[in-house]
Structures are given as structure tokens and as C-alpha cells.
PDB file of N, CA and C in Angstrom:
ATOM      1  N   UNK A   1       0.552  11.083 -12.955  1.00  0.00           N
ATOM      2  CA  UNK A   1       0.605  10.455 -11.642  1.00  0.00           C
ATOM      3  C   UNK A   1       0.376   8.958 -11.809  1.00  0.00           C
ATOM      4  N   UNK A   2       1.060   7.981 -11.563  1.00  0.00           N
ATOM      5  CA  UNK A   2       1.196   6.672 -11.044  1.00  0.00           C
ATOM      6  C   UNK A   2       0.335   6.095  -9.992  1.00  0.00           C
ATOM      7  N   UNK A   3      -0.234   5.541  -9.175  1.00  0.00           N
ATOM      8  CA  UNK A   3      -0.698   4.791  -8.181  1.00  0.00           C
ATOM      9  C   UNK A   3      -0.032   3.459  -8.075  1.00  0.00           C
ATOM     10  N   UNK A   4       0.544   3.295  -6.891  1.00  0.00           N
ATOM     11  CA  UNK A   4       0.768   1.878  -7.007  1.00  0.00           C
ATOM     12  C   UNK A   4       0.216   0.888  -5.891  1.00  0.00           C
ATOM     13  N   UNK A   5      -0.554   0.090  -6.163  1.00  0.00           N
ATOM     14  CA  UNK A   5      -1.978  -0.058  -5.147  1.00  0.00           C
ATOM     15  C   UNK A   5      -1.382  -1.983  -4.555  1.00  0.00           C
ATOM     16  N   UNK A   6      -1.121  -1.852  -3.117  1.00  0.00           N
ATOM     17  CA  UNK A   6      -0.573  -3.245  -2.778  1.00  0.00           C
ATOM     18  C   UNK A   6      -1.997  -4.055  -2.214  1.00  0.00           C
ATOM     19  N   UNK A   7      -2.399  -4.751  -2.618  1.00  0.00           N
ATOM     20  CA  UNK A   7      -3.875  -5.387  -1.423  1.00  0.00           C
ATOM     21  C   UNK A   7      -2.910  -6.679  -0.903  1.00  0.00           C
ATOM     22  N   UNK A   8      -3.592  -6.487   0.280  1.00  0.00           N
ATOM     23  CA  UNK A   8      -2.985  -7.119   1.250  1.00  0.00           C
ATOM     24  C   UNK A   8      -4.363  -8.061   2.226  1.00  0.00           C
ATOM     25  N   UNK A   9      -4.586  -9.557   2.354  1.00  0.00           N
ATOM     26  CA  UNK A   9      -5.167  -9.897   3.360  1.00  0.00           C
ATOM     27  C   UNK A   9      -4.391 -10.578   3.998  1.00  0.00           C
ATOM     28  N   UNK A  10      -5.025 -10.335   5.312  1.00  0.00           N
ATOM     29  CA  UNK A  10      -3.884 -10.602   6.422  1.00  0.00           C
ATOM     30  C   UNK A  10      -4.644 -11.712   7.516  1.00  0.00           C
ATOM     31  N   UNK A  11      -3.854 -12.603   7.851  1.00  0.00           N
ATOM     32  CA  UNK A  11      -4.480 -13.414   8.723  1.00  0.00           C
ATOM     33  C   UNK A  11      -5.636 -12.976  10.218  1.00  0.00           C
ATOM     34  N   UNK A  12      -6.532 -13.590  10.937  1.00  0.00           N
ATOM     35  CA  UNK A  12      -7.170 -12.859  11.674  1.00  0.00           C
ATOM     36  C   UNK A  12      -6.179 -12.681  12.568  1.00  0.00           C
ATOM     37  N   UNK A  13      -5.150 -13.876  13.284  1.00  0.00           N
ATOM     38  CA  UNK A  13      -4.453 -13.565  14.380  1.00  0.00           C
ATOM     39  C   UNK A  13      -3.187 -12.647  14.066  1.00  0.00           C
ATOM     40  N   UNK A  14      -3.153 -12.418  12.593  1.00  0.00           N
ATOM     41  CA  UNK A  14      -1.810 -11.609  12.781  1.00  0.00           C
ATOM     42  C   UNK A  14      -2.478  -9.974  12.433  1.00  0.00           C
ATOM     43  N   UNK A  15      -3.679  -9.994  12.348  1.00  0.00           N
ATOM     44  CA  UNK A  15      -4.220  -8.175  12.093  1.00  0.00           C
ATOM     45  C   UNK A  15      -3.854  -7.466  12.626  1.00  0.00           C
ATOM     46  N   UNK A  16      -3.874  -7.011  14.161  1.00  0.00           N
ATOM     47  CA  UNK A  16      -3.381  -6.040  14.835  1.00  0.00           C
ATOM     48  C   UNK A  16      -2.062  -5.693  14.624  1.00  0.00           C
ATOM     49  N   UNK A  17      -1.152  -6.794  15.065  1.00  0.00           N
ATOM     50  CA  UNK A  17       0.264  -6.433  14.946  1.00  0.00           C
ATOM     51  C   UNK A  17       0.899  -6.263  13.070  1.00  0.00           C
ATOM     52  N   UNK A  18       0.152  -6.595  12.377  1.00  0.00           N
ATOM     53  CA  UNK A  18       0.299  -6.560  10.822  1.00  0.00           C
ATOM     54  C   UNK A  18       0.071  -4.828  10.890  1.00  0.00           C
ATOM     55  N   UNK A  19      -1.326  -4.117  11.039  1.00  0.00           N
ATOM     56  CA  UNK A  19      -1.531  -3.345  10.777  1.00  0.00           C
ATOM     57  C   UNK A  19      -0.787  -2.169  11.728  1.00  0.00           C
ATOM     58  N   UNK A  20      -0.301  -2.317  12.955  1.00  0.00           N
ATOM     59  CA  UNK A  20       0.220  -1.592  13.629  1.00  0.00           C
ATOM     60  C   UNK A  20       2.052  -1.084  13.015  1.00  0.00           C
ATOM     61  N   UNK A  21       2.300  -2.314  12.715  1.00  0.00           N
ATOM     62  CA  UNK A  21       3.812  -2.621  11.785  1.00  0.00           C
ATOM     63  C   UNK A  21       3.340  -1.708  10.356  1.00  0.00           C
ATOM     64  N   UNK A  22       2.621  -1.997   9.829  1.00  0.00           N
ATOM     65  CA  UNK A  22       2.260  -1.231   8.793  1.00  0.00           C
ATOM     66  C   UNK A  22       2.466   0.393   9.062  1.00  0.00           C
ATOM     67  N   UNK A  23       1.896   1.235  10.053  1.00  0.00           N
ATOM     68  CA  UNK A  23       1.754   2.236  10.113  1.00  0.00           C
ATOM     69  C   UNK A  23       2.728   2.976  10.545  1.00  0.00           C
ATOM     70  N   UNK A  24       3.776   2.301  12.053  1.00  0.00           N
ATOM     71  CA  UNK A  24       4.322   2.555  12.594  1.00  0.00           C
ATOM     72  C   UNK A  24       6.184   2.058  11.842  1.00  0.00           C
ATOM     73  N   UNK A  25       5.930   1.222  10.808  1.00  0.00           N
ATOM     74  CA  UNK A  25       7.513   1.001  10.415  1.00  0.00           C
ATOM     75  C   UNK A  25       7.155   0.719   8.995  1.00  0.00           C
ATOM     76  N   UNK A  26       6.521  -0.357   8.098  1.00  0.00           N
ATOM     77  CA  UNK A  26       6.488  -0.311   7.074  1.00  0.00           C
ATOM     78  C   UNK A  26       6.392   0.832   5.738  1.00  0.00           C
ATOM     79  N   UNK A  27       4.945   1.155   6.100  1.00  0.00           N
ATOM     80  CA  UNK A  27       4.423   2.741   5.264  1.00  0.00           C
ATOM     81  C   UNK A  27       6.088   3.698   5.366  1.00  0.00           C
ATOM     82  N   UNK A  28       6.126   4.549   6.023  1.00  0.00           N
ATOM     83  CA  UNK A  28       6.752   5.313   6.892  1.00  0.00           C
ATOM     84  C   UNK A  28       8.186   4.688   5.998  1.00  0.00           C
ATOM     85  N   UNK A  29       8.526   3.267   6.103  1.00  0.00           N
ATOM     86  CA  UNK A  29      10.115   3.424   4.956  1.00  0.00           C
ATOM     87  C   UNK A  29       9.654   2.813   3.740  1.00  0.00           C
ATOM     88  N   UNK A  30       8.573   2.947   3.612  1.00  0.00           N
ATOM     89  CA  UNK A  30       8.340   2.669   1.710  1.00  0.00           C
ATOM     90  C   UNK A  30       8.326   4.732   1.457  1.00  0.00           C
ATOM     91  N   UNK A  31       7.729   5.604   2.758  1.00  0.00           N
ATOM     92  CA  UNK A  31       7.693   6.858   1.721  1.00  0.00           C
ATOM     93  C   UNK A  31       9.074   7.320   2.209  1.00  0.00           C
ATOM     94  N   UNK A  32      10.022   7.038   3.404  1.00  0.00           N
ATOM     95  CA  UNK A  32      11.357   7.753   3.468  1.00  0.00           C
ATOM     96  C   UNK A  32      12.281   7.128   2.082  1.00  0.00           C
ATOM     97  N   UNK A  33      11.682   6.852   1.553  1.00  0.00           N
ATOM     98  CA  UNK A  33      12.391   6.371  -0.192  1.00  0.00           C
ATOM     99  C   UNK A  33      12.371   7.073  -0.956  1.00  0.00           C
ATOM    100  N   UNK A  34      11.723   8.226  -0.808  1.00  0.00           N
ATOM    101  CA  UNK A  34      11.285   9.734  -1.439  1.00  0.00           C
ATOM    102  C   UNK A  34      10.524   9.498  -2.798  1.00  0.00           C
ATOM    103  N   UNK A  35      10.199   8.415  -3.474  1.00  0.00           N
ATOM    104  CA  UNK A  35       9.491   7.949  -4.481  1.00  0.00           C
ATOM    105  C   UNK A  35       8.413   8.029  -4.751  1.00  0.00           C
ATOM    106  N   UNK A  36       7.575   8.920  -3.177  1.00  0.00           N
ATOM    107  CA  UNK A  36       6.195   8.414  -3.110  1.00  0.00           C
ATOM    108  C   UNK A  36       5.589  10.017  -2.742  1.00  0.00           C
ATOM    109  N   UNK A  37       4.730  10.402  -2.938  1.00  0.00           N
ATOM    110  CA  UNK A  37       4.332  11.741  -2.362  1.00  0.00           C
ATOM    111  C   UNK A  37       3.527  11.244  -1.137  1.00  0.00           C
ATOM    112  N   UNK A  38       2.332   9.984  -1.182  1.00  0.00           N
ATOM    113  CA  UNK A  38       1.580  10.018  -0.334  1.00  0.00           C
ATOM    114  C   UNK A  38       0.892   8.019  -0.097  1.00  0.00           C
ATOM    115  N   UNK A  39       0.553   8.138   0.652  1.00  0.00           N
ATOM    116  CA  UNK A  39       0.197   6.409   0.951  1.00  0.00           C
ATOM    117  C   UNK A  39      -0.902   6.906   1.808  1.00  0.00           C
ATOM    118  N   UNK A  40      -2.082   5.966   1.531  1.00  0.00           N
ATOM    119  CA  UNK A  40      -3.856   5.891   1.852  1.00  0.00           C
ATOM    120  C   UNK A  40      -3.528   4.270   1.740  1.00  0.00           C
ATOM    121  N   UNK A  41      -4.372   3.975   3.686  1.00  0.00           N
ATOM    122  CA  UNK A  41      -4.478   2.722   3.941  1.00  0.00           C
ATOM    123  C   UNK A  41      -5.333   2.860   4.036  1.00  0.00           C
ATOM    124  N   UNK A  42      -6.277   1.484   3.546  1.00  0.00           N
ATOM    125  CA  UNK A  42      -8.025   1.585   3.749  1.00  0.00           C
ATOM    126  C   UNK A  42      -7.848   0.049   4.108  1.00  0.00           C
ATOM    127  N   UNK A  43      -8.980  -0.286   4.845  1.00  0.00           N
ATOM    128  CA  UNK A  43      -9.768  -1.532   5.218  1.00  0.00           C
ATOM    129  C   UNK A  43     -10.890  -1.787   4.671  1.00  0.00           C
ATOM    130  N   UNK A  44     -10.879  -2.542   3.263  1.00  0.00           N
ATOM    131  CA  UNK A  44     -12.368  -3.013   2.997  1.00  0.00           C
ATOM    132  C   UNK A  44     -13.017  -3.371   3.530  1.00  0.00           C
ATOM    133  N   UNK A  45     -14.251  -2.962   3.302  1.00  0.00           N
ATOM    134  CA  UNK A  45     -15.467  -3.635   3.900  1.00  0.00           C
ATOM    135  C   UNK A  45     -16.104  -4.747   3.380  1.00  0.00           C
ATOM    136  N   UNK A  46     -16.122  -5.829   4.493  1.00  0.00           N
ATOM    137  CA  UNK A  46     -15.901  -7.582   4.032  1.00  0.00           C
ATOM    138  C   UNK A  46     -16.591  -8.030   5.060  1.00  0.00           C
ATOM    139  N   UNK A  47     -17.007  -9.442   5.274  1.00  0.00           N
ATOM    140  CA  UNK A  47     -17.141  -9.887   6.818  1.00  0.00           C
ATOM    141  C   UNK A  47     -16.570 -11.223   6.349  1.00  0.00           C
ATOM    142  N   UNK A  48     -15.575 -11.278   6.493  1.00  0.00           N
ATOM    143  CA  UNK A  48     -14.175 -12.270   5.851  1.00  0.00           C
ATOM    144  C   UNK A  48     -13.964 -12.912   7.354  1.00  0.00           C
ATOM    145  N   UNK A  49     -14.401 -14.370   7.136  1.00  0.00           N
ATOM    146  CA  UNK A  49     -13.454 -14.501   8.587  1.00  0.00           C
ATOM    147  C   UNK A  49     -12.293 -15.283   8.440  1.00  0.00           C
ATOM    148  N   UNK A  50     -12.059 -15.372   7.361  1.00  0.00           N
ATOM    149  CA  UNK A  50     -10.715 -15.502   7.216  1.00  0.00           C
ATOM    150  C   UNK A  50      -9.347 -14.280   7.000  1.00  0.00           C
ATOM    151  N   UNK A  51     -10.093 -13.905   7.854  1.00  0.00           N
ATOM    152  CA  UNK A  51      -8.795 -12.303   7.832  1.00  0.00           C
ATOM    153  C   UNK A  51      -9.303 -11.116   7.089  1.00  0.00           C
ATOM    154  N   UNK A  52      -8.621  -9.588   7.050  1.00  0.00           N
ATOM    155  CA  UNK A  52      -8.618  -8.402   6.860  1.00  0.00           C
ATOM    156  C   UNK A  52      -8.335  -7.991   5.730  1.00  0.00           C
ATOM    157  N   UNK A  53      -8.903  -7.369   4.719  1.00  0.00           N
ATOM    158  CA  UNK A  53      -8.158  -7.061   3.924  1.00  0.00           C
ATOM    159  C   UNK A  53      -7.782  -5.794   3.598  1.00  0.00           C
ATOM    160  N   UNK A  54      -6.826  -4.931   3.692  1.00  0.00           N
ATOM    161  CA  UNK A  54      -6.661  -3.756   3.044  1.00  0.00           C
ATOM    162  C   UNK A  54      -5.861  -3.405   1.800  1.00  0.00           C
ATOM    163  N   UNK A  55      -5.932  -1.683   1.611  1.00  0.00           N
ATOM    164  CA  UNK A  55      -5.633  -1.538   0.074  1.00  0.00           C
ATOM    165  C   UNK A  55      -4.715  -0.588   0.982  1.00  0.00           C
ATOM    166  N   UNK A  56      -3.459  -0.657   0.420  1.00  0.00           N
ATOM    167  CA  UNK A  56      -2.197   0.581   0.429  1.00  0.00           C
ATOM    168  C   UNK A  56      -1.723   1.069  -1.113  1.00  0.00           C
ATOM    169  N   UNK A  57      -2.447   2.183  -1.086  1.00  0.00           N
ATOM    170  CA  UNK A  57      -2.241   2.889  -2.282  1.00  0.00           C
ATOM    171  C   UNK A  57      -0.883   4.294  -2.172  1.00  0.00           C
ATOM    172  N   UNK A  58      -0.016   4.130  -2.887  1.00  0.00           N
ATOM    173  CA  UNK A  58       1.180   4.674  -2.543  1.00  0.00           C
ATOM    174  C   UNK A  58       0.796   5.840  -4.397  1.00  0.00           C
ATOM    175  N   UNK A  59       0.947   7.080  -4.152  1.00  0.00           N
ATOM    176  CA  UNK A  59       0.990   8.251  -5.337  1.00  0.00           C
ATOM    177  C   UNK A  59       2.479   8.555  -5.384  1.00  0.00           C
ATOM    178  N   UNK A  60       2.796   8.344  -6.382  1.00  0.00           N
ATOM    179  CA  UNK A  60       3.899   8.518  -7.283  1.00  0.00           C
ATOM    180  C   UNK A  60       4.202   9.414  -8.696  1.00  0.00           C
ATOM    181  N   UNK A  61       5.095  10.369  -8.292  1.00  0.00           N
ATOM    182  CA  UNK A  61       4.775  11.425  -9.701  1.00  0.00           C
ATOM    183  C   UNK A  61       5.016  10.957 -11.298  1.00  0.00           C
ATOM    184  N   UNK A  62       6.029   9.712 -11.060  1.00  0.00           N
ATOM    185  CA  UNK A  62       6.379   9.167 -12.350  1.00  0.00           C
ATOM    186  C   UNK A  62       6.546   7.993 -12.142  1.00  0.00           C
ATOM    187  N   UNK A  63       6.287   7.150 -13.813  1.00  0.00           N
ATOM    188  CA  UNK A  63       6.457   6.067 -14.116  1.00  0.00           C
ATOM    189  C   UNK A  63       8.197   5.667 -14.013  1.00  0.00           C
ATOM    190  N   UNK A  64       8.649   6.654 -13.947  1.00  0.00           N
ATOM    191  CA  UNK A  64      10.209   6.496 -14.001  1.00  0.00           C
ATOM    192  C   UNK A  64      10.346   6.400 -12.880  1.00  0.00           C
ATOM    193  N   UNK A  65      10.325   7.172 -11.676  1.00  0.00           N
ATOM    194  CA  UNK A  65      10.560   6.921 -10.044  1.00  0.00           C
ATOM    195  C   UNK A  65       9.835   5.275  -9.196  1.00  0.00           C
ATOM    196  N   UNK A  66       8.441   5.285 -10.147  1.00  0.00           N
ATOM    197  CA  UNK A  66       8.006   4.029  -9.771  1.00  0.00           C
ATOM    198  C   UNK A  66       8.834   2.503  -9.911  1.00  0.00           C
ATOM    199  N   UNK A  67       9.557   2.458 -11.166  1.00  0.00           N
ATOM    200  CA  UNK A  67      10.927   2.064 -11.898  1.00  0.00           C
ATOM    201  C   UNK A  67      11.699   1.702 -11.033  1.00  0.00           C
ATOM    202  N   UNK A  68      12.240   2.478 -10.362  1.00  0.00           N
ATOM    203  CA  UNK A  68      13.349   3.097  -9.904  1.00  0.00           C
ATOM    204  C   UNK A  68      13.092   2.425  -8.268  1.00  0.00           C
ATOM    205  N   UNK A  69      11.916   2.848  -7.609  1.00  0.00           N
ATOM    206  CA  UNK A  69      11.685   2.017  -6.596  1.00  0.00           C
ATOM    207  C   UNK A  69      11.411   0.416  -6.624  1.00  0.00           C
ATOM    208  N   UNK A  70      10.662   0.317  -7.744  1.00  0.00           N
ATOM    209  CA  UNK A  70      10.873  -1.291  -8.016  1.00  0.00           C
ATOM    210  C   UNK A  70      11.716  -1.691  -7.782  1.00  0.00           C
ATOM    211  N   UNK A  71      12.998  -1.205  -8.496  1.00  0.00           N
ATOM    212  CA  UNK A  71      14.067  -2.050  -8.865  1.00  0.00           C
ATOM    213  C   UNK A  71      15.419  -1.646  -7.816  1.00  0.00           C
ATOM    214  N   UNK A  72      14.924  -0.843  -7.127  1.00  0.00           N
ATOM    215  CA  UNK A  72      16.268  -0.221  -6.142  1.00  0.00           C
ATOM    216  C   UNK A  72      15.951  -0.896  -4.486  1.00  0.00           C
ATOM    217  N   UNK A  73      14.259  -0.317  -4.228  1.00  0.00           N
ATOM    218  CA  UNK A  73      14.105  -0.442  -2.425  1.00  0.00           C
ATOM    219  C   UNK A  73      13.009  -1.432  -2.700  1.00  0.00           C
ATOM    220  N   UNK A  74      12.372  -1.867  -3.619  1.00  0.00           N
ATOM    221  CA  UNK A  74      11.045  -2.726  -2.993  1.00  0.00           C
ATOM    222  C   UNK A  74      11.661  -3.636  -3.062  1.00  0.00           C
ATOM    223  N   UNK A  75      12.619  -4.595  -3.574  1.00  0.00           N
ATOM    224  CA  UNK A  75      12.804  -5.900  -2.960  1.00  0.00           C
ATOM    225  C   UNK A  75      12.958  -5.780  -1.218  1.00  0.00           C
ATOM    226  N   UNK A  76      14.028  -5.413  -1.033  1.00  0.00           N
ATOM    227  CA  UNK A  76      14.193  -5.459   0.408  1.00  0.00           C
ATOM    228  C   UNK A  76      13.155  -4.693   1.033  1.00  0.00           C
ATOM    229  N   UNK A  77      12.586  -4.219   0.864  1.00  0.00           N
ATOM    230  CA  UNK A  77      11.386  -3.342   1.842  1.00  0.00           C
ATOM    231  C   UNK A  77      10.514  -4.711   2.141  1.00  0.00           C
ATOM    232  N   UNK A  78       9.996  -5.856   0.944  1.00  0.00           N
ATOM    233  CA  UNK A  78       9.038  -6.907   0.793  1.00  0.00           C
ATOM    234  C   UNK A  78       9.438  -8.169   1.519  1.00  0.00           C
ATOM    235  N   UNK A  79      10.877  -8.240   1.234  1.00  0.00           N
ATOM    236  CA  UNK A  79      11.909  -9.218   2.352  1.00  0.00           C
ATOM    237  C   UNK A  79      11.187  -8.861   3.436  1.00  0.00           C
ATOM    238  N   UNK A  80      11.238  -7.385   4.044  1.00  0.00           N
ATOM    239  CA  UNK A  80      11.181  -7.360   5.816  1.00  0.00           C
ATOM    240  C   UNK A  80      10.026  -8.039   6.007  1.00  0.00           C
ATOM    241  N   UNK A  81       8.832  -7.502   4.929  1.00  0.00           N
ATOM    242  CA  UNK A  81       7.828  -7.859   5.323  1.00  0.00           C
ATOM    243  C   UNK A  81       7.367  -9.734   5.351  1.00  0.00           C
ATOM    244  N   UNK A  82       7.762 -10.227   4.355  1.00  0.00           N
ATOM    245  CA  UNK A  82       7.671 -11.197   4.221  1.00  0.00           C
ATOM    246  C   UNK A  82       8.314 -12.049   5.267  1.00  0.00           C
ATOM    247  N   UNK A  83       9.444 -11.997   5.952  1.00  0.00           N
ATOM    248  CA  UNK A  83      10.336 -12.559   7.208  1.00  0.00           C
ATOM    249  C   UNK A  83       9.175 -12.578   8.010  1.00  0.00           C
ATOM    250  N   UNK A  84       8.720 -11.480   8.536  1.00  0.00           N
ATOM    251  CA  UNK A  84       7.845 -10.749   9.540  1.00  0.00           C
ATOM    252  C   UNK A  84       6.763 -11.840   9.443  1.00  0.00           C
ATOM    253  N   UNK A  85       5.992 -11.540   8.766  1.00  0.00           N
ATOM    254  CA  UNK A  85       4.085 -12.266   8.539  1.00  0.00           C
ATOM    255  C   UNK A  85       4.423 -13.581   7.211  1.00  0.00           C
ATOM    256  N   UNK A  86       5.225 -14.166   6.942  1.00  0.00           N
ATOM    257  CA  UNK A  86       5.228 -15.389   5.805  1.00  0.00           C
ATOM    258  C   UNK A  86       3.972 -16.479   6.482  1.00  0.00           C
ATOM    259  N   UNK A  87       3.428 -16.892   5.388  1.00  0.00           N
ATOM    260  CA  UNK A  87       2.449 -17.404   6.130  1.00  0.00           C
ATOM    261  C   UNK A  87       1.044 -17.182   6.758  1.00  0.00           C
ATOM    262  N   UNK A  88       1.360 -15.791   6.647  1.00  0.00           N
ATOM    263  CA  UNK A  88       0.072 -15.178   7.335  1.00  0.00           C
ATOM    264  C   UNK A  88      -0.697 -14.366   6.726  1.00  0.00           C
ATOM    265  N   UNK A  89      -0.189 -14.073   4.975  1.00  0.00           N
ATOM    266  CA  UNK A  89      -0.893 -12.812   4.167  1.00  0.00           C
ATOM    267  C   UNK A  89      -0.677 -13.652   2.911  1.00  0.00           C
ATOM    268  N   UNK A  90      -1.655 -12.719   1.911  1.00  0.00           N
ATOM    269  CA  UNK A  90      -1.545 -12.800   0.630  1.00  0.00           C
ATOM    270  C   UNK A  90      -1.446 -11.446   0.050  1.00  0.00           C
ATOM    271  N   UNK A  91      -0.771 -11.622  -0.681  1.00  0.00           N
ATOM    272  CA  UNK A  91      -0.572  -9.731  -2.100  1.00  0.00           C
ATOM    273  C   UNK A  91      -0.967  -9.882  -3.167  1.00  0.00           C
ATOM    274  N   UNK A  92      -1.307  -8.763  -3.572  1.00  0.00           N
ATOM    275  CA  UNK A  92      -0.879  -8.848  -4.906  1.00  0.00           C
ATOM    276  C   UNK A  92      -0.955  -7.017  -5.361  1.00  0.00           C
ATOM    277  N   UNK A  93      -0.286  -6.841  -6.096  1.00  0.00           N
ATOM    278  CA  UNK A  93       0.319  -5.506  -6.722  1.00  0.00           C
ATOM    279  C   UNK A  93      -0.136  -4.818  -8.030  1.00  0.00           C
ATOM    280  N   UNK A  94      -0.563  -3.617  -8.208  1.00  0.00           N
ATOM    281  CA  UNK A  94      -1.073  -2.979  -9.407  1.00  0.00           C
ATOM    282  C   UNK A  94      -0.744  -1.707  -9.530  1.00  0.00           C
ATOM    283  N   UNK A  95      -0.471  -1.457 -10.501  1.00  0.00           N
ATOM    284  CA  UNK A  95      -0.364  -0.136 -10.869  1.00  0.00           C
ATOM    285  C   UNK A  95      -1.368   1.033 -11.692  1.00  0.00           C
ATOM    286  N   UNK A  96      -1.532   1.842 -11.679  1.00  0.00           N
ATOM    287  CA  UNK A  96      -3.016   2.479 -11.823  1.00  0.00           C
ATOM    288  C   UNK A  96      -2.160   4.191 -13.044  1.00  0.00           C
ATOM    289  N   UNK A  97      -2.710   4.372 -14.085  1.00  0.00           N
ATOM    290  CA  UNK A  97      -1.965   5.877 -14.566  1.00  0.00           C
ATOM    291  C   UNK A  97      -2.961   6.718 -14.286  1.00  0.00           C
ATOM    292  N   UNK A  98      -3.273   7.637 -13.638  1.00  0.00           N
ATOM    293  CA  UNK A  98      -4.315   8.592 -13.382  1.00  0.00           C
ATOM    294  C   UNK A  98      -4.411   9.514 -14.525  1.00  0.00           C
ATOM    295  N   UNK A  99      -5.592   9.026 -15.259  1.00  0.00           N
ATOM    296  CA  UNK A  99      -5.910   9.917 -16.656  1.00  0.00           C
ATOM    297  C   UNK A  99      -6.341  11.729 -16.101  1.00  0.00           C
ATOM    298  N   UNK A 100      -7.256  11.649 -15.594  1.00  0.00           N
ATOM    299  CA  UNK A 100      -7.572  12.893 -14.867  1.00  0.00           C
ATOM    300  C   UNK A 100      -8.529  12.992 -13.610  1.00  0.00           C
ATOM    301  N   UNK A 101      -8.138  13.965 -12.496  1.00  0.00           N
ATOM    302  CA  UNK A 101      -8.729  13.829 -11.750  1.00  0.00           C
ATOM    303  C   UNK A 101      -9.992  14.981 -11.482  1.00  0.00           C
ATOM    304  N   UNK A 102     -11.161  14.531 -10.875  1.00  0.00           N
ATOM    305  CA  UNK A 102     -12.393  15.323 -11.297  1.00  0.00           C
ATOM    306  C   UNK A 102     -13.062  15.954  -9.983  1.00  0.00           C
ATOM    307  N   UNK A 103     -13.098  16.848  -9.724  1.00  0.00           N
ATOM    308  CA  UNK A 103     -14.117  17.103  -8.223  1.00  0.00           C
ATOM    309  C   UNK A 103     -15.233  18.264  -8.912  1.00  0.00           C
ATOM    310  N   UNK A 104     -16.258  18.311  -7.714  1.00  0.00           N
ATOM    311  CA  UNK A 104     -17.341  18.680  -7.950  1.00  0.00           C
ATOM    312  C   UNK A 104     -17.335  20.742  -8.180  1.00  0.00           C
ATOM    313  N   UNK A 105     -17.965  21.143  -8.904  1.00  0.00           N
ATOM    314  CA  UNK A 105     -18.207  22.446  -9.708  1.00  0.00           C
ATOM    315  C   UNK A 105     -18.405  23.583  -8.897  1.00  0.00           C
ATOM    316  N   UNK A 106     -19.138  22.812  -7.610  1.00  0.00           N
ATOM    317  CA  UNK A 106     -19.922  23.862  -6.284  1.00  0.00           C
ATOM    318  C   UNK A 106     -19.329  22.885  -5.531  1.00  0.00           C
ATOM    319  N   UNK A 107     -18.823  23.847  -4.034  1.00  0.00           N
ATOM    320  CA  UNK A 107     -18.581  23.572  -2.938  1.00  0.00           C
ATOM    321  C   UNK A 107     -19.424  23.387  -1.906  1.00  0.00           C
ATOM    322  N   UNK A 108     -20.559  22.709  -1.625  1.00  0.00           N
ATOM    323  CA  UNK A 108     -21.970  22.439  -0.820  1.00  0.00           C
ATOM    324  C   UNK A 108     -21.408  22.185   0.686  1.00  0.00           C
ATOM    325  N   UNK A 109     -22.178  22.855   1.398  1.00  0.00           N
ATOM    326  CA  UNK A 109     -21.550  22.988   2.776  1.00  0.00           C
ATOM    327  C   UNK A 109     -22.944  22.140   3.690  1.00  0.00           C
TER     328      UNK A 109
END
């Protein structure tokens, strides 16, 4: 499994409509790209007053599909965004290989 983890801070006046665009049109055609099994938006916890920052972590079954979206839909997916908020955010992009994943032995209720 792949992770491909976008952090994003976003200006204070453009948060709402950044994060609403995010949920409601962005997310939503980065996974109709079929590249992605799953996307987790989080909001760090900051007291930034220079804007919001969150993490969009997108799970991906292969390094090859990750590839493949690079080089096929994320330019233009980053265009929209960039038209949209230029000016108003900063990125930056990582990729993560998930060695193994671990949960707990007992189920504690």
C-alpha cells in the first residue's frame, strides 16, 4: 500500500469555501480516478493565525497506479485547484510505503 499524503495550508479567508470545495468536488474527482481506494481529511491541531492546515491522505494499492495518476490526472486535477485558491495556499506532497499495519491483540470495550 502507497499513501500519498497532500498538506495543504490554506488562507484564513479562503478556509470555508477551500474546505467545502475540497469535500464536495475536489476529493470526490481525485477518487472517481479509480487510483485511490480511500482519502482521510484531517485538520491539524495548530492555533495558526495565519490559516488552516490540513493533511489529505489518499491509499493507493500500488506504486504503479500511484505512477499512473501522477502522470495521467494529477496535473489537471492541481490546475483546477490552483485557478481556484492561487494565492491563497501552500502544498507540498509525500508519499509514504506502508511496511505493516498493527492493531491491538484484545478488543477492550
Amino acid at each position: 500500500m502507497i499513501m500519498y499524503h497532500v498538506t495543504v495550508k490554506i488562507a484564513p479567508e479562503k478556509c470555508s469555501e477551500w474546505l467545502q470545495w475540497m469535500k464536495s468536488v475536489h476529493i470526490p474527482e481525485v477518487l472517481d480516478t479509480g487510483y485511490f481506494i480511500k482519502c482521510r481529511l484531517s485538520k491539524l491541531d495548530s492555533d495558526d493565525s495565519d490559516g488552516d492546515t490540513y493533511s489529505v491522505l489518499y491509499d493507493c494499492p500500488s506504486r504503479e497506479k500511484l505512477s499512473k495518476y501522477m502522470s495521467l490526472s494529477a496535473p489537471a486535477l492541481q490546475k483546477k485547484h490552483i485557478d481556484r485558491f492561487a494565492g491563497h495556499f501552500v502544498a507540498f506532497r509525500t508519499t509514504l510505503e506502508v511496511d505493516e499495519e498493527l492493531f491491538p491483540r484484545v478488543h477492550h470495550s
